[in-house]
N, C-alpha and C. Protein backbone atom coordinates (compact mmCIF):
# COMPACT_ATOMS: atom_id res chain seq x y z
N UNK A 1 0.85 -1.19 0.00
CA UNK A 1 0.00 0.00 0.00
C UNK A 1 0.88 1.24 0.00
N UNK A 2 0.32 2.41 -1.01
CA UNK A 2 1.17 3.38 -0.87
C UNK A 2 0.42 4.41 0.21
N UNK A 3 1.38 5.09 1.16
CA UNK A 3 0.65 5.94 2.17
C UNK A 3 -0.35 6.84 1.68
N UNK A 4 -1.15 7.10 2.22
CA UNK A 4 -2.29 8.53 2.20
C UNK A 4 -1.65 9.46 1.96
N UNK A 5 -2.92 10.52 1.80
CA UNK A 5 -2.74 11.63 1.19
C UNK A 5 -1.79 12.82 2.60
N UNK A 6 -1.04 13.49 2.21
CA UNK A 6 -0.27 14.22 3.02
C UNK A 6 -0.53 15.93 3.29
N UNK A 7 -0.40 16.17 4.62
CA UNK A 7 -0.36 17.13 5.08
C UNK A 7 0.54 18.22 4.13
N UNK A 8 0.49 18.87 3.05
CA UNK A 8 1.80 19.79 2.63
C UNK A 8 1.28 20.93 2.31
N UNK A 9 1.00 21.95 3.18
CA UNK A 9 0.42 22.96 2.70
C UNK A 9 1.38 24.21 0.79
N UNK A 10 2.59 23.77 1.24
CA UNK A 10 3.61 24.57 0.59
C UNK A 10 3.75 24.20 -0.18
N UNK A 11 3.10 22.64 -1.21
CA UNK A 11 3.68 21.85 -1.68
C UNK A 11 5.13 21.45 -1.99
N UNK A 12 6.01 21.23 -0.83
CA UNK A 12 7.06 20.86 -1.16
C UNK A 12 7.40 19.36 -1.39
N UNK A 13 8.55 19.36 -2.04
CA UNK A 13 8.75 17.68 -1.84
C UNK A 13 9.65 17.35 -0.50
N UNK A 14 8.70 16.35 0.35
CA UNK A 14 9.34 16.22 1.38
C UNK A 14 10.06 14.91 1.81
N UNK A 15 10.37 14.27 0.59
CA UNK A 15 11.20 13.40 0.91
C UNK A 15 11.53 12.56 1.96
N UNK A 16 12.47 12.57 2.76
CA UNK A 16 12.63 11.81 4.04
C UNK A 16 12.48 12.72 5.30
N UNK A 17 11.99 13.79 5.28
CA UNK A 17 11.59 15.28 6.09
C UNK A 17 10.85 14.45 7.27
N UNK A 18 10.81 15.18 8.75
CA UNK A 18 9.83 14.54 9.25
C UNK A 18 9.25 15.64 9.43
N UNK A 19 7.88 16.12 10.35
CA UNK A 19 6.77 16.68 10.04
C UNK A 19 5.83 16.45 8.79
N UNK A 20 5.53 15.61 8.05
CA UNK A 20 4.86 15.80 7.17
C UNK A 20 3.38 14.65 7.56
N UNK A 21 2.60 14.80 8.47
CA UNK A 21 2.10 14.35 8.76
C UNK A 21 0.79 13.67 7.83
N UNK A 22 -0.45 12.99 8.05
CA UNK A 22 -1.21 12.82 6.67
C UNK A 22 -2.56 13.78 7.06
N UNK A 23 -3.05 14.43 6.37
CA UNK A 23 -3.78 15.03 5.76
C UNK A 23 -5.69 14.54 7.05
N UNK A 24 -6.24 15.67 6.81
CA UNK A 24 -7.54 14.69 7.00
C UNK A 24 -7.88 14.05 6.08
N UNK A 25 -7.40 14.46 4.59
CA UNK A 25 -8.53 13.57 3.41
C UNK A 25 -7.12 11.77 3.51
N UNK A 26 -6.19 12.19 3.91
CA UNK A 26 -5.51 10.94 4.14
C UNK A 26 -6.02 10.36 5.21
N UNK A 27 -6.52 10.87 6.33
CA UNK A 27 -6.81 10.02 7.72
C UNK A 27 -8.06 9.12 7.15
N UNK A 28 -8.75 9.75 6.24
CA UNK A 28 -10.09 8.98 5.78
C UNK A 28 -9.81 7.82 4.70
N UNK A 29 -8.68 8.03 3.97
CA UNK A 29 -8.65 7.52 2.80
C UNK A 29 -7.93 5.95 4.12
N UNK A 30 -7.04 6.09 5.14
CA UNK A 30 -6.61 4.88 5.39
C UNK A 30 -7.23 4.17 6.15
N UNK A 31 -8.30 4.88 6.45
CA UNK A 31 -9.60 4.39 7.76
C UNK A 31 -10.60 3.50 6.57
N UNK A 32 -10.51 4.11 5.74
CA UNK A 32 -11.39 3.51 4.69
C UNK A 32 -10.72 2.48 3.90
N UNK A 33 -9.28 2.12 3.89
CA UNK A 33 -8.62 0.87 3.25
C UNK A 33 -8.69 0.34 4.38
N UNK A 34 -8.69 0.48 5.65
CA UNK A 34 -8.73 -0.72 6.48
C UNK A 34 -10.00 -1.13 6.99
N UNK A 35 -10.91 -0.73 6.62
CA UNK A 35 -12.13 -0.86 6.33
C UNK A 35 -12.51 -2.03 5.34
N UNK A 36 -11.95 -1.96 4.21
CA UNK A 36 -11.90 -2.69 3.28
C UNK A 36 -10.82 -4.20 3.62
N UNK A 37 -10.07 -3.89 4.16
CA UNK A 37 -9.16 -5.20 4.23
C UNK A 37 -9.16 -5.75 5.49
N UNK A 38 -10.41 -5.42 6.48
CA UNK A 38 -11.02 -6.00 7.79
C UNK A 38 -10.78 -7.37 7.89
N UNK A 39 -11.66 -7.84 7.03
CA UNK A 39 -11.98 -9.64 6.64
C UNK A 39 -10.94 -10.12 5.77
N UNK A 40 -10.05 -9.83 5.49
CA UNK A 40 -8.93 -10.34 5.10
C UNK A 40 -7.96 -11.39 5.49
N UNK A 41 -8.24 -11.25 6.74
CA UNK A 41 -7.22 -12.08 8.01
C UNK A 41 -5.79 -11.50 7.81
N UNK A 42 -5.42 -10.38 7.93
CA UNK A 42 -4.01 -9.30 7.18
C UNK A 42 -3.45 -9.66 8.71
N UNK A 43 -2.15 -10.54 8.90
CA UNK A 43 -1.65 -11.07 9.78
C UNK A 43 -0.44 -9.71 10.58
N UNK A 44 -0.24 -8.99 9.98
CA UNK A 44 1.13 -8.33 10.29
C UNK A 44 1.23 -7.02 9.45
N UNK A 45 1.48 -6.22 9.46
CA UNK A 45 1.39 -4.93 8.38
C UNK A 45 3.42 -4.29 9.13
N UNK A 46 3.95 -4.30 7.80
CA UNK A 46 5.24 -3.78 7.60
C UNK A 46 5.29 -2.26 7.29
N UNK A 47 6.00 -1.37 7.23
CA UNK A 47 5.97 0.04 7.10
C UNK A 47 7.00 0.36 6.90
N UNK A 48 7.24 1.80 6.11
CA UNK A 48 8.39 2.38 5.73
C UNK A 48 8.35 3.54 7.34
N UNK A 49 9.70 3.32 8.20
CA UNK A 49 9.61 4.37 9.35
C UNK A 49 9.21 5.60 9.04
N UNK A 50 8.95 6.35 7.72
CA UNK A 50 8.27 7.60 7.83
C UNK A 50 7.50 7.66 8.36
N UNK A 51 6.60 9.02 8.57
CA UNK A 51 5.90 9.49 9.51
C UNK A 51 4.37 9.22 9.08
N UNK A 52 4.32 9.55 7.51
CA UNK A 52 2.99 9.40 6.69
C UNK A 52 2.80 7.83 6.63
N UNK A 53 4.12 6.94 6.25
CA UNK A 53 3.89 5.32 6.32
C UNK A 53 3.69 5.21 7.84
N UNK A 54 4.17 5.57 8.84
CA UNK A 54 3.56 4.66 9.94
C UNK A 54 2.32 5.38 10.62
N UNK A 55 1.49 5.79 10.00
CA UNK A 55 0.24 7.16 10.27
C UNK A 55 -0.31 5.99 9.71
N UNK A 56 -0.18 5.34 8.28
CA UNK A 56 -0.78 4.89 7.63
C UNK A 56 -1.15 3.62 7.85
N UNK A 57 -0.26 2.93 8.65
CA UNK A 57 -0.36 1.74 8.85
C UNK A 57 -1.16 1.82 10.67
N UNK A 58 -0.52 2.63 11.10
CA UNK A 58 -1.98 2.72 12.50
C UNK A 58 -3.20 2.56 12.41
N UNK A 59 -3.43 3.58 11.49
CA UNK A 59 -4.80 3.72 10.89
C UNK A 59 -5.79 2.65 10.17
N UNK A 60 -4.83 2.10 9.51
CA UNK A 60 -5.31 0.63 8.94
C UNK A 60 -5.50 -0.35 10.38
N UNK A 61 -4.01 -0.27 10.67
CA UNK A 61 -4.38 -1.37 11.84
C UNK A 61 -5.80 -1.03 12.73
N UNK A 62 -6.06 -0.06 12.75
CA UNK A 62 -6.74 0.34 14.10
C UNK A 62 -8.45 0.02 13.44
N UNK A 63 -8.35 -0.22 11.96
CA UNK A 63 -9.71 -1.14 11.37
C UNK A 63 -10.19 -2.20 11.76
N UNK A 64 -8.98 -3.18 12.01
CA UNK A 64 -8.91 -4.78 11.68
C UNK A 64 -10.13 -5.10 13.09
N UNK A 65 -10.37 -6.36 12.98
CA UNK A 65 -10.86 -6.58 14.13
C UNK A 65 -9.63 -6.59 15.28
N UNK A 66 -8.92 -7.59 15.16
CA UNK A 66 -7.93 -7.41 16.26
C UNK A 66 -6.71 -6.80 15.73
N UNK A 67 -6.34 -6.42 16.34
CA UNK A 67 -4.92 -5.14 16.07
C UNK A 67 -3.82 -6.40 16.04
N UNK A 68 -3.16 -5.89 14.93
CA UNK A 68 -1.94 -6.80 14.65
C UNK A 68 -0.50 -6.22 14.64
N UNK A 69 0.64 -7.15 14.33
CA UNK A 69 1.76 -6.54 14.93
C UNK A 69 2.74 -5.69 14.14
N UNK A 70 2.49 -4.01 14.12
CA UNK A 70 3.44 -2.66 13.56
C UNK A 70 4.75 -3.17 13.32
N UNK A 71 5.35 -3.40 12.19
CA UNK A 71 7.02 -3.59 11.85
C UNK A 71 7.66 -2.61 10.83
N UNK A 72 8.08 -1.67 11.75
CA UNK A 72 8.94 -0.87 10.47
C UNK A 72 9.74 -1.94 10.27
N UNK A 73 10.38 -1.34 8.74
CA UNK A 73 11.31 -1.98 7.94
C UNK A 73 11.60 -0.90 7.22
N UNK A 74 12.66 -0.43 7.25
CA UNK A 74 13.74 0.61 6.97
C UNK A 74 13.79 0.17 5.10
N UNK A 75 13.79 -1.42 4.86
CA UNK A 75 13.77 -1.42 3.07
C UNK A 75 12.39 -0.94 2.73
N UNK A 76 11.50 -0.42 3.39
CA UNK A 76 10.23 0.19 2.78
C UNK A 76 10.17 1.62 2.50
N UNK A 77 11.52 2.24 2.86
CA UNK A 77 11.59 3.75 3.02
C UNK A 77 11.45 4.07 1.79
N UNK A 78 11.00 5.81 1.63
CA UNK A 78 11.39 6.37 0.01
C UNK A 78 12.53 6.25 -0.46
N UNK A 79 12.38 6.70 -1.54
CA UNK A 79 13.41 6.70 -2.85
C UNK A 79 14.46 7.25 -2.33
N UNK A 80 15.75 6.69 -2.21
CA UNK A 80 16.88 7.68 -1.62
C UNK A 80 17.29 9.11 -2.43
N UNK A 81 17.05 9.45 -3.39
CA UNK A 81 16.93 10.88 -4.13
C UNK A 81 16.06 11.62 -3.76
N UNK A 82 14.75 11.19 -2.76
CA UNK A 82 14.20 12.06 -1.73
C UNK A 82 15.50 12.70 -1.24
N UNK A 83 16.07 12.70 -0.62
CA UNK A 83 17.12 13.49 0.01
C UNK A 83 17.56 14.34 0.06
N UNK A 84 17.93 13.98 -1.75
CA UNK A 84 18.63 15.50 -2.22
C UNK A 84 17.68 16.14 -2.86
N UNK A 85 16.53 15.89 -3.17
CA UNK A 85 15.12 16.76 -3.73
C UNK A 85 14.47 17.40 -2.19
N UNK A 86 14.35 16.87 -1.27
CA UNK A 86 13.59 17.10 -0.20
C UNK A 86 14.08 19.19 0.42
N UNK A 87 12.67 19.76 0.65
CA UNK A 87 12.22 20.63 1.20
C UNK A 87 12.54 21.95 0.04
N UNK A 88 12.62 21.22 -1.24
CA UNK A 88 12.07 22.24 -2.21
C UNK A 88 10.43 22.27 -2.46
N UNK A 89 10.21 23.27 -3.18
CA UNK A 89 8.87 23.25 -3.92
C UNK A 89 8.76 22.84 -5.23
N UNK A 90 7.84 21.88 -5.19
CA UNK A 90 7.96 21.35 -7.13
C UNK A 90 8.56 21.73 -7.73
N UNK A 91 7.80 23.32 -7.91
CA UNK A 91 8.38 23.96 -9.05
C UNK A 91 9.37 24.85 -9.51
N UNK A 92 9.92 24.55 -8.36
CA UNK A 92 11.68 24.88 -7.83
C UNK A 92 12.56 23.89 -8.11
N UNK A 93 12.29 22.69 -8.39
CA UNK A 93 13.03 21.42 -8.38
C UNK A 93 13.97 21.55 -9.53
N UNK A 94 13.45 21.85 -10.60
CA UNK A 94 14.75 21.90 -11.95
C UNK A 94 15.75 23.01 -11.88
N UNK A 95 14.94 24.23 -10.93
CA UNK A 95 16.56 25.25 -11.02
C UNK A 95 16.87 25.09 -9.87
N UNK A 96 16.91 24.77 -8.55
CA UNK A 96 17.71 24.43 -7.53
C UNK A 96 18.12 23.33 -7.29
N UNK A 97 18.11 22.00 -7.47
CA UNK A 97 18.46 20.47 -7.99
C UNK A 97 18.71 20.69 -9.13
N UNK A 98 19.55 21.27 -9.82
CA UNK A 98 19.88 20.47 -11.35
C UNK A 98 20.53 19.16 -11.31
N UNK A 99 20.88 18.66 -10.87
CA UNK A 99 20.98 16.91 -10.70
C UNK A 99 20.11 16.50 -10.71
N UNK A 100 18.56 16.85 -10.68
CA UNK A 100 17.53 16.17 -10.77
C UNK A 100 17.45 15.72 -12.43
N UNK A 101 17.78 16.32 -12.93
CA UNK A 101 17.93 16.01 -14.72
C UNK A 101 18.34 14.89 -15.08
N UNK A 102 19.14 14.82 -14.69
CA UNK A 102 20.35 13.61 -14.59
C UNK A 102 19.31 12.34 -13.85
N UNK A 103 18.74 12.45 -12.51
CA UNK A 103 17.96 11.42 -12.18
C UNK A 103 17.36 10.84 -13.21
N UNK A 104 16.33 11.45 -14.09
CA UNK A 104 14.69 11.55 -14.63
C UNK A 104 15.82 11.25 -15.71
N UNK A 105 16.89 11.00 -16.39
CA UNK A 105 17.63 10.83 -17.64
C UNK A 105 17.28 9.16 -17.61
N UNK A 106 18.38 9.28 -16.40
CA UNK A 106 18.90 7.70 -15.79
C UNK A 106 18.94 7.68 -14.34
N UNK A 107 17.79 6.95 -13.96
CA UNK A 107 17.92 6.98 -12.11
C UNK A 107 19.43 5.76 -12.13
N UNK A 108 19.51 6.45 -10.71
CA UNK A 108 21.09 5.72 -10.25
C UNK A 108 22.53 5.87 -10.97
N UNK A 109 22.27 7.18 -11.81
CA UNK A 109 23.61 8.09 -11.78
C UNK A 109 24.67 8.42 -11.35
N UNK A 110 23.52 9.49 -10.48
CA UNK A 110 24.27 9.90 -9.70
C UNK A 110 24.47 9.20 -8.02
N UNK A 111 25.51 9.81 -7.71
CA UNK A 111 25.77 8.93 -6.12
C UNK A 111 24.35 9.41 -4.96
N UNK A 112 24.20 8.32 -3.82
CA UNK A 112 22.72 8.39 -3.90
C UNK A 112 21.63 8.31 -4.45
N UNK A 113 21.58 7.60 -5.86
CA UNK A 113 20.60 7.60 -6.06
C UNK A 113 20.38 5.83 -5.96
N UNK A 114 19.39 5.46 -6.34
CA UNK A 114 18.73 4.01 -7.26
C UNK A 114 18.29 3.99 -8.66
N UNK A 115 18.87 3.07 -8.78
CA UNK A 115 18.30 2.68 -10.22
C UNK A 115 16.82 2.26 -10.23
N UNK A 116 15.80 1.88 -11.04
CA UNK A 116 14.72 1.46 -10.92
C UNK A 116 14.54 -0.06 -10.57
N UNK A 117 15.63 -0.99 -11.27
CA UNK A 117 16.07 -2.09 -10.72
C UNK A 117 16.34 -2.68 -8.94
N UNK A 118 17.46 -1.14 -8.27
CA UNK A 118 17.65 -1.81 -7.09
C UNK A 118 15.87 -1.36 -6.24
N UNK A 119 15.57 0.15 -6.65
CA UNK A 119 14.44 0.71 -6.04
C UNK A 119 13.43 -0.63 -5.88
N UNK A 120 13.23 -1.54 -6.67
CA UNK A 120 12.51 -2.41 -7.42
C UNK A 120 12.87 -3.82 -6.67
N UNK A 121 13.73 -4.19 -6.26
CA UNK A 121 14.21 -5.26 -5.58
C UNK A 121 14.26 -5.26 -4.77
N UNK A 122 14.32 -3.89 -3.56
CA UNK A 122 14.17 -3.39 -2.04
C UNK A 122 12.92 -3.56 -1.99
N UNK A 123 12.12 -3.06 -2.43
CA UNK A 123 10.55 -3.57 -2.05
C UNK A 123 10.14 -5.18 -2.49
N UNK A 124 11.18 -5.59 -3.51
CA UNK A 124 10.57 -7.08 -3.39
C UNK A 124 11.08 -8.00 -2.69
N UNK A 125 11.97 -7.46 -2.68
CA UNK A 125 13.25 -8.37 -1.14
C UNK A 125 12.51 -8.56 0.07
N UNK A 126 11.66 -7.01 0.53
CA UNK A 126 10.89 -7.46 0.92
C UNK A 126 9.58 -8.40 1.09
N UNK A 127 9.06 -7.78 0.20
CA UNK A 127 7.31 -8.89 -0.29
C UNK A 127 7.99 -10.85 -0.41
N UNK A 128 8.99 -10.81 -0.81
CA UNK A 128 9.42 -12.46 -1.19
C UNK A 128 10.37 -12.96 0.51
N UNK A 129 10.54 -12.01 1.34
CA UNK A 129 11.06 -12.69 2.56
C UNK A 129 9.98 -12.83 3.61
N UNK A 130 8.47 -11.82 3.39
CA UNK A 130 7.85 -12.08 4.09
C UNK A 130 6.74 -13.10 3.71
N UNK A 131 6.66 -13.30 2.65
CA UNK A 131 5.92 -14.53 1.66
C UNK A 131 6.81 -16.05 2.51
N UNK A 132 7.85 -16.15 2.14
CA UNK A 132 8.84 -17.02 2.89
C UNK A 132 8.59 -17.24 4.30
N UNK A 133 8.74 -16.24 5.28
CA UNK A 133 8.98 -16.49 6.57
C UNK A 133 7.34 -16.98 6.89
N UNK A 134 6.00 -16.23 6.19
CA UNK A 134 4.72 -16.77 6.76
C UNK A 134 4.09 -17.48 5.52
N UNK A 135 4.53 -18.56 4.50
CA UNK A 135 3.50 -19.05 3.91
C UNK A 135 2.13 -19.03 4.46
N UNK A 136 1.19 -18.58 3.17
CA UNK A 136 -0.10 -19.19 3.49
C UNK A 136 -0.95 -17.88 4.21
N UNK A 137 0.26 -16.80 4.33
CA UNK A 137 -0.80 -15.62 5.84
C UNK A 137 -0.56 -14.48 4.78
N UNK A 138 -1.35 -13.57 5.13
CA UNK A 138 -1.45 -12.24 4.40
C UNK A 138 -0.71 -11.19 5.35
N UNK A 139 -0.05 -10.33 4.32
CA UNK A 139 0.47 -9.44 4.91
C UNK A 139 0.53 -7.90 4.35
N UNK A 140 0.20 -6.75 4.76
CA UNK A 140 0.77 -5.77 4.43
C UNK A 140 1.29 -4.76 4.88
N UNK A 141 2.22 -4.37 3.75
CA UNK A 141 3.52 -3.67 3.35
C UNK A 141 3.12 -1.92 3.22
N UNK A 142 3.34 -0.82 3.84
CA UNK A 142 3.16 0.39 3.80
C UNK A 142 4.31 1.05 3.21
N UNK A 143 4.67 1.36 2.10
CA UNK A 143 5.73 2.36 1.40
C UNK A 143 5.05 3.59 0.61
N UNK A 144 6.05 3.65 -0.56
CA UNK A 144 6.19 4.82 -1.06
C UNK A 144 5.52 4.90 -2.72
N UNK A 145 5.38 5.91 -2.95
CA UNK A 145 5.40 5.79 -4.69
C UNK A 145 6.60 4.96 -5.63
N UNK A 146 7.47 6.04 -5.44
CA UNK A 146 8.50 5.44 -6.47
C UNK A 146 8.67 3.77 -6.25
N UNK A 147 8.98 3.26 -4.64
CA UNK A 147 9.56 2.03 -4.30
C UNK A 147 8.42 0.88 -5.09
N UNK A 148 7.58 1.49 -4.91
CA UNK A 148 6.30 0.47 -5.32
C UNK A 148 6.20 0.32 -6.46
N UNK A 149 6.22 1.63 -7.38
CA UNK A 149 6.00 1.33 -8.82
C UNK A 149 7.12 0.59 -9.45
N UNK A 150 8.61 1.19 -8.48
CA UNK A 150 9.49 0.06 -9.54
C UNK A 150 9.43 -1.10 -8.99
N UNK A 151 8.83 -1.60 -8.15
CA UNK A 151 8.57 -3.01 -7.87
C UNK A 151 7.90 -3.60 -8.54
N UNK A 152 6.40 -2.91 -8.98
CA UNK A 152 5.74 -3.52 -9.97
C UNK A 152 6.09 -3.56 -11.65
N UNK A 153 7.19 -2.69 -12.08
CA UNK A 153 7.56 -2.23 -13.33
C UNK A 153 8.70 -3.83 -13.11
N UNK A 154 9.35 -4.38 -12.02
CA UNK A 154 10.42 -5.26 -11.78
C UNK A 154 9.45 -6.68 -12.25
N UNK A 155 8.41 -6.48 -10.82
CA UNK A 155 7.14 -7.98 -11.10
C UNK A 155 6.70 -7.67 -12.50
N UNK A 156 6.51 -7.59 -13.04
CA UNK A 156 6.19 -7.75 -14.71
C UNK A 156 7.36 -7.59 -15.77
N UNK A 157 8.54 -7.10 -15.42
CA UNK A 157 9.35 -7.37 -16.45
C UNK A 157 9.54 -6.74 -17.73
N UNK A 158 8.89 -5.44 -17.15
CA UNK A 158 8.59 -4.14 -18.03
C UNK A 158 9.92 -3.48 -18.00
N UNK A 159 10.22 -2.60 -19.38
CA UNK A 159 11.27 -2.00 -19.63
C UNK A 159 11.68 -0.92 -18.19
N UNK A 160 12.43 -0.96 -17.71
CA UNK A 160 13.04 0.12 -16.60
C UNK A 160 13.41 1.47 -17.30
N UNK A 161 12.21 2.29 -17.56
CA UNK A 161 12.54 3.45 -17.93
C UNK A 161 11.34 4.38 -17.01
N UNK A 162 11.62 5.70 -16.92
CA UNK A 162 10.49 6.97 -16.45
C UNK A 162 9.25 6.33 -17.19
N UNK A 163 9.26 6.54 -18.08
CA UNK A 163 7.86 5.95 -18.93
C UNK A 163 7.29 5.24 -17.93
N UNK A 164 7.84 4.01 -18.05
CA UNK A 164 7.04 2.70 -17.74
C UNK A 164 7.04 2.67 -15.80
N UNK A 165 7.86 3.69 -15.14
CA UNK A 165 7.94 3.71 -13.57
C UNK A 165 6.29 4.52 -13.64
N UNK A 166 6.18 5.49 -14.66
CA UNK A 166 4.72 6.20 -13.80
C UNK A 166 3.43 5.86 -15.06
N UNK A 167 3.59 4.92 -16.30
CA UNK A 167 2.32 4.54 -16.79
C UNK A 167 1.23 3.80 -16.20
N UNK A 168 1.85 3.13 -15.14
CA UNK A 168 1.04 2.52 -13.98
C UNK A 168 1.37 3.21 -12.90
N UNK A 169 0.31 4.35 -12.19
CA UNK A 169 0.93 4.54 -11.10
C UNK A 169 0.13 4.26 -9.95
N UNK A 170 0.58 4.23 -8.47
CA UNK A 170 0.02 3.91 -7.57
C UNK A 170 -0.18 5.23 -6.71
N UNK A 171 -2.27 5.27 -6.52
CA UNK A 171 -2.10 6.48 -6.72
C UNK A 171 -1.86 6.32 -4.61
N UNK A 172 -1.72 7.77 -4.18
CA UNK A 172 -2.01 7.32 -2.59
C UNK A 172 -2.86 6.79 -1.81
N UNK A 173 -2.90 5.98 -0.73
CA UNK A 173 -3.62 4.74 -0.56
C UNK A 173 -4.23 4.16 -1.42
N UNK A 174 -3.74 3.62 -2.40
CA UNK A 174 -3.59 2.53 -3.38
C UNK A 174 -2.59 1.54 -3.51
N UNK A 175 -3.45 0.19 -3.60
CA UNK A 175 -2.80 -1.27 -2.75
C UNK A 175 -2.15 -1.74 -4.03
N UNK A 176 -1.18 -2.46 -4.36
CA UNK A 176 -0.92 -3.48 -5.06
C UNK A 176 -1.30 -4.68 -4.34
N UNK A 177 -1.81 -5.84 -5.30
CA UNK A 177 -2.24 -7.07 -4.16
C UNK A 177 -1.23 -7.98 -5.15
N UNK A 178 -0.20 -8.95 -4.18
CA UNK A 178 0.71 -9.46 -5.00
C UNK A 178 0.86 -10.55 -4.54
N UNK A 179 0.44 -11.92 -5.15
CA UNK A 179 0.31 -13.47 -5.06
C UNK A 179 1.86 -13.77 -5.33
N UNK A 180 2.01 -14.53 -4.21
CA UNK A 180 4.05 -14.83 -4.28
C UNK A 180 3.60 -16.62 -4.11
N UNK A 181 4.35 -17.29 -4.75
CA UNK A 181 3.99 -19.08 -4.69
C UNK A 181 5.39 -19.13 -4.85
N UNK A 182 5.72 -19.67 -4.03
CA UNK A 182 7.46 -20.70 -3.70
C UNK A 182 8.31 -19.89 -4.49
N UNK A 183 8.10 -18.59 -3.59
CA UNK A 183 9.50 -17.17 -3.89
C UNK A 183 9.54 -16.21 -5.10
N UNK A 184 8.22 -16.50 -5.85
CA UNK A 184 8.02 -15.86 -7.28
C UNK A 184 6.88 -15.26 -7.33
N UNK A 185 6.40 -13.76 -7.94
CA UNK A 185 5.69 -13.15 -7.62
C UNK A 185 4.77 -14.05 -9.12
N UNK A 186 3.73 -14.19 -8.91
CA UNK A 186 2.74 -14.54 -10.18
C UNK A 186 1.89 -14.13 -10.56
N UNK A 187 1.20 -13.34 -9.27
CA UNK A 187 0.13 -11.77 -9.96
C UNK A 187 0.58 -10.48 -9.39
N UNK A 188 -0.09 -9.48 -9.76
CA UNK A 188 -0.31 -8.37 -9.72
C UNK A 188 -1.07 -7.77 -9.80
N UNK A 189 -1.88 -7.05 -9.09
CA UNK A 189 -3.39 -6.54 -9.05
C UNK A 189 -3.32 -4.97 -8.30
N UNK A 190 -4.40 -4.21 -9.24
CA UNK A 190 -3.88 -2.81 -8.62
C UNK A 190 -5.74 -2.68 -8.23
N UNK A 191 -5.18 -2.00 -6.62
CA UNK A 191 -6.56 -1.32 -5.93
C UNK A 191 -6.44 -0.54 -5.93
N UNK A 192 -7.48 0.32 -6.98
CA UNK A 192 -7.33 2.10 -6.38
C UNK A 192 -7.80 2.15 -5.27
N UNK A 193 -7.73 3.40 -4.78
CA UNK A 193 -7.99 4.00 -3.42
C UNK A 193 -9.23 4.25 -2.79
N UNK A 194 -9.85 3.97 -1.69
CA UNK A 194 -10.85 4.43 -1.94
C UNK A 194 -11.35 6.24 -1.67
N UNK A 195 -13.02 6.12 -2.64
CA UNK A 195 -13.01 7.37 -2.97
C UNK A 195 -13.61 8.16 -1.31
N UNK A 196 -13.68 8.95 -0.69
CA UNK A 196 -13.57 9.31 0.63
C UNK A 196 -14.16 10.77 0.80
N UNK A 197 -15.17 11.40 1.58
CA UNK A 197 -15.66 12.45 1.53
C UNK A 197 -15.19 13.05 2.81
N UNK A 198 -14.53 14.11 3.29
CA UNK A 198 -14.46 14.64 4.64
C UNK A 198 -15.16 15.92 4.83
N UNK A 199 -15.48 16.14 5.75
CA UNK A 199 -16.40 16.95 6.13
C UNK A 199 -15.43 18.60 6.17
C-alpha cells in the first residue's frame, strides 16, 4: 500500500523530512482501506519508518478486528533521491536540484541515487522474505510511490525506464495485491484507493 494523502500545505517535496504528517482527506482515505481489508485475516502490516507510512499503517491497523503486529522496515523507506530533492517546492526542483535532470535521464547516476532495478528489488526483497517467513498468511507492506512502482515495473518485467515507472501509477492509498507461490511473484493486481468524503 502506498501511504495517504499528506499534510503539505507549501507543496514541497518532502522526501525523508519529518513533520509531514497525513492530511484529513488521508486520515479517511486509510480508515477507509482498512475498512476494506477488515476480513482479510491481514496477519502483520510492515511500514516504511516515515511518519505518513507509519500514520498509515496505525490507521489501517486500528480497522482490523484485532490489532496486529506494527514492523517498520527501513527497506520500505522512500526513494533515496528524496534526500537530495527534499524541502524544495515542485516547481523549484529543476533550477535548484539540477541533478535532478540527470535522475529523470537515468535513475542511479548519480551517487545516492537508485536505479529502478535496485528501487525495485528493495521492495521485493521485501514482499518475497515475508511470503517465505509466513507461507499461506497475508500481509501488508506500507511504502512509497516510487519504491512500489518500480517493484511492480520489476514484477512484470517491463522495460526500466520513467515511462514505464509512472504509466502505472500507484495512486495514494492505493494497494498493489501481490500473489508470491514458492519465492516468485505470479500476480499483480492494482486497488485504487478508496473514494472518501471529509467533512
Amino acid at each position: 500500500m502506498r501511504h495517504a494523502d499528506v499534510e503539505n500545505p507549501h507543496k514541497v517535496l518532502y522526501g525523508h523530512l519529518p513533520g509531514f504528517p497525513l492530511s484529513a482527506l488521508g486520515r479517511a482515505q486509510a480508515i477507509a482501506v482498512g475498512q476494506s481489508l477488515r476480513d482479510l485475516g491481514i496477519r502483520r502490516i510492515l511500514h516504511s519508518p516515515l511518519e505518513r507510512a507509519r500514520e498509515t499503517a496505525e490507521l489501517v491497523n486500528a480497522q482490523l478486528p484485532t490489532p496486529v503486529p506494527l514492523i517498520p522496515e527501513p527497506a520500505l523507506t522512500e526513494a533515496a533521491i528524496g534526500r537530495y530533492l527534499q524541502g524544495i517546492p515542485y516547481w523549484q526542483i529543476p533550477v535548484r536540484r539540477p541533478k535532478w535532470v540527470l535522475h529523470k535521464f537515468r535513475r542511479g547516476m548519480l551517487e545516492g541515487d537508485e536505479s529502478i532495478q535496485q528501487l525495485g528489488d528493495r521492495i521485493g526483497g521485501v514482499v518475497l522474505r515475508v511470503a517465505r517467513d509466513h507461507p499461506g498468511e497475508i500481509s501488508l507492506c506500507v511504502s512509497h510511490a516510487d519504491p512500489i512502482q518500480a517493484a511492480w515495473v520489476v514484477f512484470e518485467g517491463r522495460a526500466q525506464t520513467e515511462h514505464e515507472l509512472y504509466r502505472k501509477s500507484v495512486q495514494r492509498a492505493g494497494v498493489l495485491e501481490i500473489d508470491v507461490n514458492r519465492d516468485r511473484v505470479i500476480n499483480v493486481q492494482y486497488i485504487a484507493p478508496p473514494k472518501v468524503a471529509i467533512a
